[in-house]
C-alpha atoms as a PDB file:
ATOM      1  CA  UNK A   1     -25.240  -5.307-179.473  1.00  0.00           C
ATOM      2  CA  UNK A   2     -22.174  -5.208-181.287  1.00  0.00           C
ATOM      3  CA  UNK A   3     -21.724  -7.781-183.770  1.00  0.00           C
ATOM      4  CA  UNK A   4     -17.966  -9.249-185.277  1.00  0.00           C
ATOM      5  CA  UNK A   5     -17.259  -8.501-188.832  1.00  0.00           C
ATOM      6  CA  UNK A   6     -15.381 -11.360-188.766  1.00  0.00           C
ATOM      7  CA  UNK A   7     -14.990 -14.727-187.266  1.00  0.00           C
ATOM      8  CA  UNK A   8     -11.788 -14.599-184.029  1.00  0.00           C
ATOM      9  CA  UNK A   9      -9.705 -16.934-183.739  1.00  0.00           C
ATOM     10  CA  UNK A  10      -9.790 -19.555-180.978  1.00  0.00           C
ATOM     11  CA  UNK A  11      -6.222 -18.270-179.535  1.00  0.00           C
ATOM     12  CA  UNK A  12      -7.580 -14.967-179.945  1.00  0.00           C
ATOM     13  CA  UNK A  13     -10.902 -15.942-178.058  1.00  0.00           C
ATOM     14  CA  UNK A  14      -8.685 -17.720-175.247  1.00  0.00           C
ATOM     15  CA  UNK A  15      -6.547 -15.277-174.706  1.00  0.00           C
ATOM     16  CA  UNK A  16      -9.366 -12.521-174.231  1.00  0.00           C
ATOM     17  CA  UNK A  17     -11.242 -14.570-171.957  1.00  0.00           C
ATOM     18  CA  UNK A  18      -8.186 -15.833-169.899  1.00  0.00           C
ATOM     19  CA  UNK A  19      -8.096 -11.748-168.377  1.00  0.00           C
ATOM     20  CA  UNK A  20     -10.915 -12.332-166.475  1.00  0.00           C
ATOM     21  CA  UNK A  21     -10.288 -13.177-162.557  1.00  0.00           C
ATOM     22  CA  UNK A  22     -12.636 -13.674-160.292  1.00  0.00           C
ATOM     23  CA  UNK A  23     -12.356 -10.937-156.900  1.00  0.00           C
ATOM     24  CA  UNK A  24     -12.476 -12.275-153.091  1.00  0.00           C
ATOM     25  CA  UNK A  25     -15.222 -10.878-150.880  1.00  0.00           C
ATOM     26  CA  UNK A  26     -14.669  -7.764-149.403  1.00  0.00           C
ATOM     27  CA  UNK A  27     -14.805  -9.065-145.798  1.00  0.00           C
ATOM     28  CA  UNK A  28     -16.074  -6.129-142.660  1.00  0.00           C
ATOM     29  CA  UNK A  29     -16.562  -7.499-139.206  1.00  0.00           C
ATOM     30  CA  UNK A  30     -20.082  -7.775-137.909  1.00  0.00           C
ATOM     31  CA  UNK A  31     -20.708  -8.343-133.840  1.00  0.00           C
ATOM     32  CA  UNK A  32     -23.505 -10.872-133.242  1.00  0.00           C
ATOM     33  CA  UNK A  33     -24.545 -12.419-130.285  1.00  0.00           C
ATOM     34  CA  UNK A  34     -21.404 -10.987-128.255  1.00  0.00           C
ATOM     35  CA  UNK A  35     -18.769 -12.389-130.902  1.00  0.00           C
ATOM     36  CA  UNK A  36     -17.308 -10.577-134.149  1.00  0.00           C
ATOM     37  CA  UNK A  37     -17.009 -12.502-137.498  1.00  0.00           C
ATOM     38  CA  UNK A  38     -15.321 -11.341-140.837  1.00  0.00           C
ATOM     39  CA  UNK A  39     -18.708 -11.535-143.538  1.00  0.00           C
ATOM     40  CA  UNK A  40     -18.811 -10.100-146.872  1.00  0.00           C
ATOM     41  CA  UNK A  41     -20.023  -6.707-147.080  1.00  0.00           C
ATOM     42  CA  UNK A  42     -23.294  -7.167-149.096  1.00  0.00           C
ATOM     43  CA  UNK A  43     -24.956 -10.058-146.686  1.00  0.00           C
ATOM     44  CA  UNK A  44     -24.163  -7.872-143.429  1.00  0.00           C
ATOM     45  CA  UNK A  45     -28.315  -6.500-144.142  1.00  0.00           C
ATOM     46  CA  UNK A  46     -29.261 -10.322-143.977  1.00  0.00           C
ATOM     47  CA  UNK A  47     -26.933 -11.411-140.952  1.00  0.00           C
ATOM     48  CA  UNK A  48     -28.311  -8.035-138.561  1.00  0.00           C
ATOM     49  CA  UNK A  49     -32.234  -9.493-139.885  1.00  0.00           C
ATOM     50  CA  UNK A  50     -31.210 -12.758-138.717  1.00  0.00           C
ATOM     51  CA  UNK A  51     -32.023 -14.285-142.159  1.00  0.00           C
ATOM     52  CA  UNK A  52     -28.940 -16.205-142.308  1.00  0.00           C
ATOM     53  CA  UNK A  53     -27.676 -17.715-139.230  1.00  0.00           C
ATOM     54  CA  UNK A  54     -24.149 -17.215-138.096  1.00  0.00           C
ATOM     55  CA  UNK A  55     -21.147 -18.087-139.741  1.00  0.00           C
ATOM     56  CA  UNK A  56     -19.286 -21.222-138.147  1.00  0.00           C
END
């Protein structure tokens, strides 16, 4: 892991964190039970196993 020579700067620190954004769910439409909902793409496995039940 790499390791700072030197000590940044809180401003610096802030700054560089501050570019991080978090992404919204790539919604795909799933049919279940007849009617089509918008669910992210990685729990479609768990909705078509009925592990989750359906979104309200």
């Amino acid at each position: 892991m790499a390791v700072p020579k030197r000590r940044m700067s809180r401003a610096n620190t802030r700054t560089r964190r501050s570019q991080w954004r978090a992404k919204t769910p790539d919604l795909v439409p799933l049919t279940l039970g007849g009617r089509e909902y918008l669910v992210p793409r990685n729990l479609v496995p768990a909705y078509r196993r009925e592990l989750l039940p359906p979104p309200a």
